[in-house]
Protein backbone atom coordinates (compact mmCIF):
# COMPACT_ATOMS: atom_id res chain seq x y z
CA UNK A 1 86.48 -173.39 244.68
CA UNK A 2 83.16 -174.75 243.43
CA UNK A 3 82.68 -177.54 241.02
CA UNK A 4 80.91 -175.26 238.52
CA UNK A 5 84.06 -172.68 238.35
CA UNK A 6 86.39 -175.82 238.00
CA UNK A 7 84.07 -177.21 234.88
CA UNK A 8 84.10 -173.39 233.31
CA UNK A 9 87.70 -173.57 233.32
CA UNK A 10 88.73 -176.47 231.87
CA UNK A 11 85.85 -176.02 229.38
CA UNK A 12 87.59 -172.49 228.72
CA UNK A 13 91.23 -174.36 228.28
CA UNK A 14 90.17 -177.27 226.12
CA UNK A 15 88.71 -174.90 223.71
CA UNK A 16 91.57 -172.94 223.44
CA UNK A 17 93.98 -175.72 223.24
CA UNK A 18 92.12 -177.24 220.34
CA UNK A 19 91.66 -173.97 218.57
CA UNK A 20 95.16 -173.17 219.22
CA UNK A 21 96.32 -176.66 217.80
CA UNK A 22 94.19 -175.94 214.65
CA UNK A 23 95.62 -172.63 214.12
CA UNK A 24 99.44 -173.81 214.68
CA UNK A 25 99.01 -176.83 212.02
CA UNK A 26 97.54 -174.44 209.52
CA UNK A 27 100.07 -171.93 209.78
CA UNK A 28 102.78 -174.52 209.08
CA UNK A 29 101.00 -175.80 206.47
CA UNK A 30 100.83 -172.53 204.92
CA UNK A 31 104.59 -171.97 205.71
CA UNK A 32 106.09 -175.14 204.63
CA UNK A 33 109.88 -173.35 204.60
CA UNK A 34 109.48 -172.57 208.60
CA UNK A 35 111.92 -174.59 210.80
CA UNK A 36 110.65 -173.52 214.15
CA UNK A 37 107.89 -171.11 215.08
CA UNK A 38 108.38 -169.11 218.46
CA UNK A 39 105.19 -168.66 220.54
CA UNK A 40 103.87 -166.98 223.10
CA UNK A 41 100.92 -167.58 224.98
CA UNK A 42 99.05 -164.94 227.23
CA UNK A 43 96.72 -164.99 230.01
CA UNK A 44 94.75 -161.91 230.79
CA UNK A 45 91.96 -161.05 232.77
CA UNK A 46 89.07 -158.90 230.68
CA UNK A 47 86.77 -158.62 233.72
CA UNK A 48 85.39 -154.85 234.32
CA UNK A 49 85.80 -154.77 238.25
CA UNK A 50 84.36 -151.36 238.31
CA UNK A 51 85.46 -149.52 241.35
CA UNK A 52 86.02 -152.93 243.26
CA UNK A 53 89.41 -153.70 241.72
CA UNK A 54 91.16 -157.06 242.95
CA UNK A 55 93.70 -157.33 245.05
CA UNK A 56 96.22 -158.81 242.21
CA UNK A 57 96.54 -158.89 238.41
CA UNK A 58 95.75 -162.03 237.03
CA UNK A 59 98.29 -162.08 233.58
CA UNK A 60 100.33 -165.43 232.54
CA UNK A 61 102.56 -165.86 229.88
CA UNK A 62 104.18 -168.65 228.49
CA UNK A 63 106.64 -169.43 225.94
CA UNK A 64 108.23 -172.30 223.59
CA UNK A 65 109.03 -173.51 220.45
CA UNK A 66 107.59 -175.89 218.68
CA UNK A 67 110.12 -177.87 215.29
CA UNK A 68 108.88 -179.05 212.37
């Protein structure tokens, strides 16, 4: 894998994880009486293949909890 793709990605994941961050602490702070919030983060791939299609879906999903 090249250096460039490697750079995209983590550029890609750092900006989620701080916008994701940002969005958790403001919904708590809007919803001071929640205890525990269950998420659920996905991973899917938007890319319009066209008639080459790829050999495998590329999907993730992860889940946790995070306590107040």
């Amino acid at each position: 894998m090249e250096d460039n793709s490697r750079k995209d990605i983590r550029a890609l994941l750092k900006t989620f994880g701080v916008q994701a961050d940002e969005a958790i602490v403001q919904h708590l702070a809007r919803n001071p009486a929640t205890r525990m919030l269950k998420l659920k983060i996905s991973l899917q791939d938007q890319t319009d293949y066209g008639s080459l299609q790829p050999d495998s879906v590329l999907t993730l999903e992860v889940r946790g909890e995070i306590n107040r």
